[in-house]
Protein backbone atom coordinates (compact mmCIF):
# COMPACT_ATOMS: atom_id res chain seq x y z
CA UNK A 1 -61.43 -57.57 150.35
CA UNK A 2 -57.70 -58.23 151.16
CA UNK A 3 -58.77 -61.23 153.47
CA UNK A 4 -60.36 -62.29 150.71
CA UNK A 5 -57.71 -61.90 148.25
CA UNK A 6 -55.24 -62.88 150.66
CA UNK A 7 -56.92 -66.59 150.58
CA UNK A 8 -57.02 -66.91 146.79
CA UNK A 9 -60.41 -65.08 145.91
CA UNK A 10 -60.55 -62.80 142.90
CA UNK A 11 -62.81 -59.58 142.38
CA UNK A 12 -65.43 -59.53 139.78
CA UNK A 13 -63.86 -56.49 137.36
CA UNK A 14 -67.77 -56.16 136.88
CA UNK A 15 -69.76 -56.65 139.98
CA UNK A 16 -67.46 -55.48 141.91
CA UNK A 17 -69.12 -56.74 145.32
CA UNK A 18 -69.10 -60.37 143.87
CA UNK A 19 -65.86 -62.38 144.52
CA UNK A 20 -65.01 -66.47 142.99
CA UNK A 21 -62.51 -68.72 143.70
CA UNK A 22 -62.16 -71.90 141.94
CA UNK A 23 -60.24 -75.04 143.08
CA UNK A 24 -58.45 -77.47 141.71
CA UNK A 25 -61.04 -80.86 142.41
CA UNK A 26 -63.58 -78.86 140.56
CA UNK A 27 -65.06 -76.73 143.32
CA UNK A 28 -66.10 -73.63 143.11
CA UNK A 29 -67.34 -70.73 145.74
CA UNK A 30 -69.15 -67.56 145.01
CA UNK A 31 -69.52 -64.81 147.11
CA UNK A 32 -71.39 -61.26 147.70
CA UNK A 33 -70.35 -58.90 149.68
CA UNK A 34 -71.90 -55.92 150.68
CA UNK A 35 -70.32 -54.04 154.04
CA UNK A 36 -71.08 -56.41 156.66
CA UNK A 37 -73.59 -59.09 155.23
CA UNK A 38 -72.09 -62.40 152.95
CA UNK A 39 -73.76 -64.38 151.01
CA UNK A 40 -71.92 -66.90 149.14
CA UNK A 41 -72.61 -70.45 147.27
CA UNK A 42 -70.52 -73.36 146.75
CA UNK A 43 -70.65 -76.76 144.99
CA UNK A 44 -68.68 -78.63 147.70
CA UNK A 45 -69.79 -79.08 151.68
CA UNK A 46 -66.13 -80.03 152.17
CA UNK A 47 -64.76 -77.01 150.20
CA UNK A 48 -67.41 -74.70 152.08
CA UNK A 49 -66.88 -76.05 155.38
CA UNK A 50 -62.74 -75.23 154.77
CA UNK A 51 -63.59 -71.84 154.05
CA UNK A 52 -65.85 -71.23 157.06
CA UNK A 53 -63.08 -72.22 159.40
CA UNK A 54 -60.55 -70.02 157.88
CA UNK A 55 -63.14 -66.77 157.95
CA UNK A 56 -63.76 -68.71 161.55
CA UNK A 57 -59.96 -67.84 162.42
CA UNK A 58 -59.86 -64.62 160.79
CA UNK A 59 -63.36 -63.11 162.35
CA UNK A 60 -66.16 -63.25 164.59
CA UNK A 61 -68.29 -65.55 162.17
CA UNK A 62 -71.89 -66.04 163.22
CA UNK A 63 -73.27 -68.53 159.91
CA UNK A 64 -76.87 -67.98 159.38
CA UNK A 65 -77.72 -71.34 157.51
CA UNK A 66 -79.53 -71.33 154.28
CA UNK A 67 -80.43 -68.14 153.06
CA UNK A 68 -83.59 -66.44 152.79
CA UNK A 69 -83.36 -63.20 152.05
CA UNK A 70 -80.56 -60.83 151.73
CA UNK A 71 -80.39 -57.00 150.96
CA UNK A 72 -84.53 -56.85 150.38
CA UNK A 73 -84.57 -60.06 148.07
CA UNK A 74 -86.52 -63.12 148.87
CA UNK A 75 -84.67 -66.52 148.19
CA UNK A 76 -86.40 -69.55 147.93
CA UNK A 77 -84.76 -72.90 147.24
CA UNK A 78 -87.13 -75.46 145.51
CA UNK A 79 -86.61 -79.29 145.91
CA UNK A 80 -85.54 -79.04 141.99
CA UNK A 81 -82.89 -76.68 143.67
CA UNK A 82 -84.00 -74.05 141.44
CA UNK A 83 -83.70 -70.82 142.97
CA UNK A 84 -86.29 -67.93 142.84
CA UNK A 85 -85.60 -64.24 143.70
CA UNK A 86 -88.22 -61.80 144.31
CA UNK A 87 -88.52 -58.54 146.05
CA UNK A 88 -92.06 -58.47 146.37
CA UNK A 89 -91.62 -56.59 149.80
CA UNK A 90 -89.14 -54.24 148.26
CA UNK A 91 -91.71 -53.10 145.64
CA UNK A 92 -94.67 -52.92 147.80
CA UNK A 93 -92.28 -50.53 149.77
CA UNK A 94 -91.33 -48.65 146.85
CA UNK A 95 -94.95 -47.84 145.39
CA UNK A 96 -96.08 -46.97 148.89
CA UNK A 97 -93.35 -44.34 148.95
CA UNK A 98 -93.72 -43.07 145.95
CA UNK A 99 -97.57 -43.32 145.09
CA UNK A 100 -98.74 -42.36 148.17
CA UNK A 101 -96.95 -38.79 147.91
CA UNK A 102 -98.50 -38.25 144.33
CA UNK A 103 -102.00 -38.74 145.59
CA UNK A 104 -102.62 -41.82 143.50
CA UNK A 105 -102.64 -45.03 145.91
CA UNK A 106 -106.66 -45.35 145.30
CA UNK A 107 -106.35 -45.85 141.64
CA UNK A 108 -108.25 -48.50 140.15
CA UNK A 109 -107.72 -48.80 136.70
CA UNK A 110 -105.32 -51.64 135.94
CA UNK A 111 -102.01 -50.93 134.32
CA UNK A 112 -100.86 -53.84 132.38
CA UNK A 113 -97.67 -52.07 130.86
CA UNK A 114 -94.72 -50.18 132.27
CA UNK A 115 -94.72 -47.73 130.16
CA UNK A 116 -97.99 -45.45 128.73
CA UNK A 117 -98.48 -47.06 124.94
CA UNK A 118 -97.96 -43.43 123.25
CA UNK A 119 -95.09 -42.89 124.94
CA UNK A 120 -92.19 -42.05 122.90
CA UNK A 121 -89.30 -39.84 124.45
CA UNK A 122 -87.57 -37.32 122.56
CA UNK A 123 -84.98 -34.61 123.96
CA UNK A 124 -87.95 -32.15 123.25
CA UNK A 125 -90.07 -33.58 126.30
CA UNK A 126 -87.30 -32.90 128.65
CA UNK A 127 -87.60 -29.09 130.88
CA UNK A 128 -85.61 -26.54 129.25
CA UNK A 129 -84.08 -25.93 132.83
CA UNK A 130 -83.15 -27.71 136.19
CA UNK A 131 -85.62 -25.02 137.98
CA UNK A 132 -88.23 -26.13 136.10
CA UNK A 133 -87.89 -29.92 136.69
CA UNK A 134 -87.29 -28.96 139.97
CA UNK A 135 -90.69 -26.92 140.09
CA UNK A 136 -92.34 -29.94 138.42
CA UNK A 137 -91.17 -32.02 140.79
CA UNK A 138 -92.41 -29.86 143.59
CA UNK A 139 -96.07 -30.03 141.86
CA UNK A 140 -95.79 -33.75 141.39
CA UNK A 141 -94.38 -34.10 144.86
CA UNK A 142 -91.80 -36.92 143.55
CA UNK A 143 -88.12 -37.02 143.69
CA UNK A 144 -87.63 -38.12 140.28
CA UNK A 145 -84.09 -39.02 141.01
CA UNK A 146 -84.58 -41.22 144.22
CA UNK A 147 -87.57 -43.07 142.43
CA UNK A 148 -85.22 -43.94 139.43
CA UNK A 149 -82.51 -44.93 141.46
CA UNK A 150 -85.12 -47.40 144.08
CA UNK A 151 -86.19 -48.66 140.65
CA UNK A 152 -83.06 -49.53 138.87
CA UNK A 153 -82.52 -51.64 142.35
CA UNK A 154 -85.65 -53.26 141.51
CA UNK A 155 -84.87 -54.04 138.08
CA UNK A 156 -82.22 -56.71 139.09
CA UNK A 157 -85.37 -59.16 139.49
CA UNK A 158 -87.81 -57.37 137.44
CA UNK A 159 -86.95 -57.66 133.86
CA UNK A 160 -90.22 -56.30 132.85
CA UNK A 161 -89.03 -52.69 133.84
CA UNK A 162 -85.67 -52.96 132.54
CA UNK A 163 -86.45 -51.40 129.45
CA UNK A 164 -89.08 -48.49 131.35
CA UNK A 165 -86.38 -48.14 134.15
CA UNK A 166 -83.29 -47.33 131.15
CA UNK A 167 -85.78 -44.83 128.91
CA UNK A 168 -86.46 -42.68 132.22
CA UNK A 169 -83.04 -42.95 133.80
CA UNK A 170 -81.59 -41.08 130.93
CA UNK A 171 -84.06 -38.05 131.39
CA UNK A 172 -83.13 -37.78 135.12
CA UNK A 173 -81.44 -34.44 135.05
CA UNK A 174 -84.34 -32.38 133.86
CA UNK A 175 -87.21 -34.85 133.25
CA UNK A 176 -90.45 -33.46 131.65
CA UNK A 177 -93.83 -33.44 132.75
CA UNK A 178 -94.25 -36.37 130.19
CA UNK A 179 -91.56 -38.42 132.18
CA UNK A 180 -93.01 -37.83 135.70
CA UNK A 181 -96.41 -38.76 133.87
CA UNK A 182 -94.53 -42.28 132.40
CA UNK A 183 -92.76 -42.75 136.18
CA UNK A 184 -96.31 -42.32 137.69
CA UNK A 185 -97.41 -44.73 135.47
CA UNK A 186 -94.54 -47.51 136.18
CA UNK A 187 -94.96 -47.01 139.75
CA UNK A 188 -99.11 -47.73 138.99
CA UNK A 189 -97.59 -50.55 137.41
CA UNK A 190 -95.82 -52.39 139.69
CA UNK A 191 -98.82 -51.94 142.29
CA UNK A 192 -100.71 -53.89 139.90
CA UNK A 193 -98.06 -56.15 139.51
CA UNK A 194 -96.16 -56.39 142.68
CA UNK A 195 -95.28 -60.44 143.17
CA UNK A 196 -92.89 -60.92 139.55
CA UNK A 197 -89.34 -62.04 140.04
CA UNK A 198 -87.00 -64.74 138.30
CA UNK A 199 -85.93 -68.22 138.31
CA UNK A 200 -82.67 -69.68 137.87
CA UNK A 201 -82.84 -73.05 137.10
CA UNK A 202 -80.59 -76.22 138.02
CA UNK A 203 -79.72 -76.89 134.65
């Protein structure tokens, strides 16, 4: 981050692993950093090229070309120069994990929502005690807390569970039998529907 600084870059105050420089002919670069894997984007081969040689100087730089995937996500480039990112593999991961332990990977019924239609969370659903979601998660033989936290990694290409993903996040300190029932029934949910991510387009 100070190398990066250091040449003129400035840290996202949000994403704080995302850093942007912009130049004065217009040019811009993007970049993501996450410990010891870059990704970044530019609008200029001339302004890109510059800052290769100067991380060139700096480090051992081994470029990788156009990217494909990076940290689990699929990237595909289309001739429009749209860009799609999926993490089809990440999910499939992520419901064997999970769905396997519950005893539920041979379900057949299909779930075409995230959430269970009559499900409406209240304070009132949550266990009166840690011990007790702990028990329940011993009986249900999920980590409620690690399955939340795969999924709200998930969620950055899966807008359909956005909304699923917030409702149980906020139950995760003592979650209810009816929350490990909705979780179950997300994870069902994303077996069904495995292959979803989003599309940025050119313009």
């Amino acid at each position: 981050m100070e190398f990066l600084a250091s040449i003129g870059f400035t840290q996202s105050t949000v994403i704080r692993c995302l850093f942007f420089q912009k130049y004065q002919d217009g040019s811009v670069i993007f970049i993501l950093n996450y410990v010891d894997d870059m990704l970044y984007y530019g609008n200029s081969d001339d302004t890109l090229l510059t800052f290769e040689k100067k991380l060139s100087e700096r480090f051992n730089l081994e470029t990788k070309g156009q990217a494909h995937w990076y940290l689990a996500t699929k990237i595909t480039q289309l001739a429009s120069h749209d860009i799609i990112l999926d993490q089809t593999r990440y999910c499939k991961s992520v419901v064997k994990k999970y769905l396997d332990s519950v005893g539920c990977k041979n379900v057949s019924r299909k779930h075409t929502s995230p959430l269970p239609c009559e499900f409406i969370p209240t304070s009132e659903d949550c266990s009166e005690t840690e011990e007790k979601a702990a028990t329940l998660m011993d009986e249900y033989k999920l980590d409620y807390a690690s399955c939340i936290g795969s999924l709200i990694y998930l969620s950055q290409t899966r807008s359909d569970i956005i909304f699923a993903v917030n409702k149980l996040a906020r139950c995760m300190q003592k979650p209810g039998k009816v929350h490990f029932e909705a979780l179950i029934h997300l994870i069902c949910y994303l077996k069904d529907n495995n292959n979803f991510g989003v599309r940025f387009f050119s313009d």
